[in-house]
Structure formats: C-alpha cells, structure tokens
N, C-alpha and C. Protein backbone atom coordinates (compact mmCIF):
# COMPACT_ATOMS: atom_id res chain seq x y z
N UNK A 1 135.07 167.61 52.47
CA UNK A 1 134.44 167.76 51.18
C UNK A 1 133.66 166.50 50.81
N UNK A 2 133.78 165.61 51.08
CA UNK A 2 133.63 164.51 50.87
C UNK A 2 132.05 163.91 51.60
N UNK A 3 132.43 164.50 53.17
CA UNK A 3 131.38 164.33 53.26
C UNK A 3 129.79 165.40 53.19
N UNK A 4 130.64 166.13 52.78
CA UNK A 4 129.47 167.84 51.97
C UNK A 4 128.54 166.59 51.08
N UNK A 5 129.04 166.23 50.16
CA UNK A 5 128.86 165.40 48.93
C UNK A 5 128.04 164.37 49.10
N UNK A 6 127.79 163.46 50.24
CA UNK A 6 127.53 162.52 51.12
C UNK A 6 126.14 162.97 51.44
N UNK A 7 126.03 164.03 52.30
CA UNK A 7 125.50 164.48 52.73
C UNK A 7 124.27 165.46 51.91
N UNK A 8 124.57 165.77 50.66
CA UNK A 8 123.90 166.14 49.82
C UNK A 8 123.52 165.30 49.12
N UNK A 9 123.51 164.19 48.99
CA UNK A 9 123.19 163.18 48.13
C UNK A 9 122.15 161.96 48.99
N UNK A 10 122.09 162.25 50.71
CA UNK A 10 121.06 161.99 51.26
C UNK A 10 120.27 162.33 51.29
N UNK A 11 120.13 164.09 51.35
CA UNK A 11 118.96 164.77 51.06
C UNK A 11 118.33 164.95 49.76
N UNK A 12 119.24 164.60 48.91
CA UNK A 12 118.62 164.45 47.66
C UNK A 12 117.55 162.95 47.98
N UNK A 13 117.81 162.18 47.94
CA UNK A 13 117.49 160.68 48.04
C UNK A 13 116.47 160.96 48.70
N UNK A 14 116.31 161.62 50.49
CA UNK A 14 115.14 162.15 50.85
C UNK A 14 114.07 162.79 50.13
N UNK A 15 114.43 163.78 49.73
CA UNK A 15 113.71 164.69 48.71
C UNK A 15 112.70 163.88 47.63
N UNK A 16 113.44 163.18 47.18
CA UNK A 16 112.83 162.47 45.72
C UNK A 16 112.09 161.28 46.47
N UNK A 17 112.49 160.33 47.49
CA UNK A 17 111.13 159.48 48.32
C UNK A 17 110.40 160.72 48.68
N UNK A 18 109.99 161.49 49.48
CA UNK A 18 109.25 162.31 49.48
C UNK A 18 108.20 162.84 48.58
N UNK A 19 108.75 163.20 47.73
CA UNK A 19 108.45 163.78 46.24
C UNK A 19 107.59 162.33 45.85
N UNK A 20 108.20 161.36 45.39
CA UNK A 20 107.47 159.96 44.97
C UNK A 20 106.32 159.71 45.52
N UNK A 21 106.14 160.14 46.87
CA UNK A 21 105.48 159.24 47.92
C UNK A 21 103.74 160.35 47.59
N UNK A 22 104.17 161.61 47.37
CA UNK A 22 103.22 162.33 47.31
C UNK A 22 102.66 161.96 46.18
N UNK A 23 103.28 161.97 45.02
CA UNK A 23 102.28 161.44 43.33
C UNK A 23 101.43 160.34 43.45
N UNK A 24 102.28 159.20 44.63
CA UNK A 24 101.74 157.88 44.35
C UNK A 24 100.00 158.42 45.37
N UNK A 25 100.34 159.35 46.49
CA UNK A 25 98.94 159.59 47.43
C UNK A 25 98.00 160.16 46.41
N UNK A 26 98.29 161.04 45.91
CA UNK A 26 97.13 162.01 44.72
C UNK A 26 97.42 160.65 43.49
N UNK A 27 97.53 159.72 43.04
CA UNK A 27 97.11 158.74 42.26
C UNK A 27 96.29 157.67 42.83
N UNK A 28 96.78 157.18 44.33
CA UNK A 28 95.94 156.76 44.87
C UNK A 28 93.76 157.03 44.60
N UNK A 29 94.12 158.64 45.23
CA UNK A 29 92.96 159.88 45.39
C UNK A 29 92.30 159.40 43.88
N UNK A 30 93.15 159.82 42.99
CA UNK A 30 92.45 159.94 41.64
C UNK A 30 91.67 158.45 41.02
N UNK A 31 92.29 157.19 41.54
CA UNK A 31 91.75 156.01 41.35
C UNK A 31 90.83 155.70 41.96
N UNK A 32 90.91 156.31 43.25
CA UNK A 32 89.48 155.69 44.10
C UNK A 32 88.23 156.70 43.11
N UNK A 33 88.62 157.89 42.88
CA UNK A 33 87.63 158.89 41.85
C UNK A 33 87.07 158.04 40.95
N UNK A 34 88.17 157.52 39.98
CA UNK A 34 87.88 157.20 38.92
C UNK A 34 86.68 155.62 39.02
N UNK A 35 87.73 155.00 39.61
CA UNK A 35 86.68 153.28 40.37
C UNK A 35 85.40 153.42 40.49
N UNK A 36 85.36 154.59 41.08
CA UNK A 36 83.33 154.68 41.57
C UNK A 36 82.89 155.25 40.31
N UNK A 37 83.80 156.34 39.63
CA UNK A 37 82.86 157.26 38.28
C UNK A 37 82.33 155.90 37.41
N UNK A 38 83.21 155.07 37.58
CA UNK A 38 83.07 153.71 36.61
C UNK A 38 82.44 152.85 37.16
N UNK A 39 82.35 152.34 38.20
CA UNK A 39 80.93 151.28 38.91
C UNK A 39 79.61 152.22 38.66
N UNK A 40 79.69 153.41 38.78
CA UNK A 40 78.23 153.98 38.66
C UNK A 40 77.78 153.57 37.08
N UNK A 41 78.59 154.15 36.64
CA UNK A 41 78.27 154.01 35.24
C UNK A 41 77.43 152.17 34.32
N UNK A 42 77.64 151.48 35.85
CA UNK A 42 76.97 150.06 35.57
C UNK A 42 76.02 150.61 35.83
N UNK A 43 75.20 151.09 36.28
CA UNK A 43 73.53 151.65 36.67
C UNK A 43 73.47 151.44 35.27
N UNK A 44 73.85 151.90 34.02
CA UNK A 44 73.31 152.87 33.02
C UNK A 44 72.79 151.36 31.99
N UNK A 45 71.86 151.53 31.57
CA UNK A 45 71.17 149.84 30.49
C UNK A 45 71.72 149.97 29.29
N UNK A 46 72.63 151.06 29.09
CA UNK A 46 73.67 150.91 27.90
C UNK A 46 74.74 149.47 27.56
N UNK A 47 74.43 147.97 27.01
CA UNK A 47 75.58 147.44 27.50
C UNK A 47 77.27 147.87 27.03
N UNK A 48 77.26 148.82 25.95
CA UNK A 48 78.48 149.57 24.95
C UNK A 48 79.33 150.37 26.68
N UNK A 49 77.94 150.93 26.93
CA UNK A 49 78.82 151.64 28.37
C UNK A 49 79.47 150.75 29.58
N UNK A 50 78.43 150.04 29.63
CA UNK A 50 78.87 149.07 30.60
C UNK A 50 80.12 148.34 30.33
N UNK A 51 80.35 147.65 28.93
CA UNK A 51 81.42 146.67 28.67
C UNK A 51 82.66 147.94 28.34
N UNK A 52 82.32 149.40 28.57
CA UNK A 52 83.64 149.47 28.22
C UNK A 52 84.36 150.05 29.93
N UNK A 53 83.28 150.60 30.69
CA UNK A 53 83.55 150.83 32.16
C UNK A 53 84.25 149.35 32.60
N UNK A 54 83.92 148.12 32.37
CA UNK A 54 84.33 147.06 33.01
C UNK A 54 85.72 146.83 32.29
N UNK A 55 86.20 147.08 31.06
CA UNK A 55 87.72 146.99 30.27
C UNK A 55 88.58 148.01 31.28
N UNK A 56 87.72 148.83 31.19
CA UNK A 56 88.62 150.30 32.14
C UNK A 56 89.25 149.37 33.65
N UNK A 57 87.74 149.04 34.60
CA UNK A 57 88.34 148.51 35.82
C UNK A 57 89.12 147.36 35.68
N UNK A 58 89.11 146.15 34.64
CA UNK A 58 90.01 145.27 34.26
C UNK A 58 91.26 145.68 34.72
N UNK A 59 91.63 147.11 34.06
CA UNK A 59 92.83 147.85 33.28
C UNK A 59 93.40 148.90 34.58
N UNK A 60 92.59 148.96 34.99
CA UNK A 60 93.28 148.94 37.11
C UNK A 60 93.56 148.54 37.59
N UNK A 61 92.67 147.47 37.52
CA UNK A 61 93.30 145.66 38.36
C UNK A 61 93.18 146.15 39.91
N UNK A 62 93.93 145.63 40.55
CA UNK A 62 93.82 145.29 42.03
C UNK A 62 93.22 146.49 42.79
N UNK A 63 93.44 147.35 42.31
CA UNK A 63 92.86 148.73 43.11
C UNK A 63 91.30 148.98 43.20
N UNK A 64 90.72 148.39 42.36
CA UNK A 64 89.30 148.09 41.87
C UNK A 64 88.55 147.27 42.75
N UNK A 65 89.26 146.28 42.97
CA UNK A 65 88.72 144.65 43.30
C UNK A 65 88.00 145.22 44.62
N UNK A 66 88.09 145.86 45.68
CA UNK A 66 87.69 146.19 46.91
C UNK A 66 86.43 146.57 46.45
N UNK A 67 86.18 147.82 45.60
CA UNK A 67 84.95 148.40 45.22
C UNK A 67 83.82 147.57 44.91
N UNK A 68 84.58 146.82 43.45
CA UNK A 68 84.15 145.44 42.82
C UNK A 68 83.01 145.05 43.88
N UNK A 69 83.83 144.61 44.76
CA UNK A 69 83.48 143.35 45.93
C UNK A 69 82.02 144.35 46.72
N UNK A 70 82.34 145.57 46.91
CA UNK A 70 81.14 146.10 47.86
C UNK A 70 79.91 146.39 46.97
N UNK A 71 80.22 146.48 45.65
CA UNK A 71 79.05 146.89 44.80
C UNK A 71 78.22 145.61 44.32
N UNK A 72 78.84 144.42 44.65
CA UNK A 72 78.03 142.91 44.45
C UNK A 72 76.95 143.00 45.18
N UNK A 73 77.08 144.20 46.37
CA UNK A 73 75.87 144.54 47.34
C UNK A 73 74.60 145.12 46.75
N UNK A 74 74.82 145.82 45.93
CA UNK A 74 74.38 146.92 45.11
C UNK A 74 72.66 146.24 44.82
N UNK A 75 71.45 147.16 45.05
CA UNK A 75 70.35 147.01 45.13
C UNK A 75 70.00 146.52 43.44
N UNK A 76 70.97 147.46 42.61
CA UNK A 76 70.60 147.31 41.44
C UNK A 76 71.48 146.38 40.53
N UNK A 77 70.84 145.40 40.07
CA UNK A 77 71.02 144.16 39.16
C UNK A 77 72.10 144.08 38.23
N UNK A 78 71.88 145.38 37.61
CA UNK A 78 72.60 145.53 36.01
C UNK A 78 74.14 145.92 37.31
N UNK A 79 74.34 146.91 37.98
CA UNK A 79 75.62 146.81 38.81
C UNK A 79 76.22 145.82 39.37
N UNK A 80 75.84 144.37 39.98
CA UNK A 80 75.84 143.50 40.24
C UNK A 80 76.07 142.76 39.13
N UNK A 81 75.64 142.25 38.59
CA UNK A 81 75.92 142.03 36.96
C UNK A 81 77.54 142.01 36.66
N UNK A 82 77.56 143.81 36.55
CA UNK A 82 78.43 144.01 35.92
C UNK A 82 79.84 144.09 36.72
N UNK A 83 79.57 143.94 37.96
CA UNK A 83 80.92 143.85 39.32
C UNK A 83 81.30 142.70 38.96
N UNK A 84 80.39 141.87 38.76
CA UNK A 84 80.91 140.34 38.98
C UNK A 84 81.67 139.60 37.80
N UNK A 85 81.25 140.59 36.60
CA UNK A 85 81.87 140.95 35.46
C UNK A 85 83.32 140.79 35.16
N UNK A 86 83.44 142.15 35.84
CA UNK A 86 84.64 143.21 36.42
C UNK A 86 85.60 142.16 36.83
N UNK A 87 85.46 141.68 37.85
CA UNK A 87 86.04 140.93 38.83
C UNK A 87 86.36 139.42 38.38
C-alpha cells in the first residue's frame, strides 16, 4: 500500500513537470509574438507609441534583449533609436 502511494505521487510530480513545461513553451511562443509586435511598432513617428512599446519591452526584460540587439541592425533610424532605448 505504501508503495501504491509512492508511486502515485511520482506520477503525479511527472504529470505537473510536464504540464509546467508545456505553459512555460506556449509563453515562450507568445513572447517572441509579442517582442516583434512591439519592435515593429518603433517604425511608427508616434513618440506616445514608441515610449510606451519600449516600457512594455523594459517589462520583459531578458527575453527581449536578443531582438533588441538584432533590430540595432534595422535600416530604419526611429527603430534603432528606439532598440537602443529599450536596451
């Protein structure tokens, strides 16, 4: 009995890393979404839009910084600008 109990309480433990591991992949997914919806949005000569897209990536922090870094590439000024901002 004892070890019924044991034994159900591993697969629980499995179950729920499992379970965890999947939210954190589709949050992953949804941040890389969100990171770019918000670097694009530096294109725009709004600075209200711009300074509030750059509070947003602030407010991500480290997950950002990669993007940040490739959009310093960015042909256009006001994006560049505003990466370096960001960052």
């Amino acid at each position: 009995m004892i070890y019924l109990h044991k034994i159900s309480l591993l697969v629980l433990f499995i179950f729920l890393f499992s379970f965890g591991n999947l939210i954190s992949q589709e949050n992953i997914k949804t941040d890389t979404k969100k990171i770019l919806e918000l670097i694009e949005k530096f294109g725009d000569k709004n600075p209200w839009a711009n300074g509030d897209a750059i509070n947003e990536l602030v407010n991500i922090g480290e997950p950002a910084v990669n993007y940040l870094i490739k959009s310093l590439q960015d042909e256009n000024e006001n994006i560049r600008w505003c990466s370096a901002i960001a960052i």
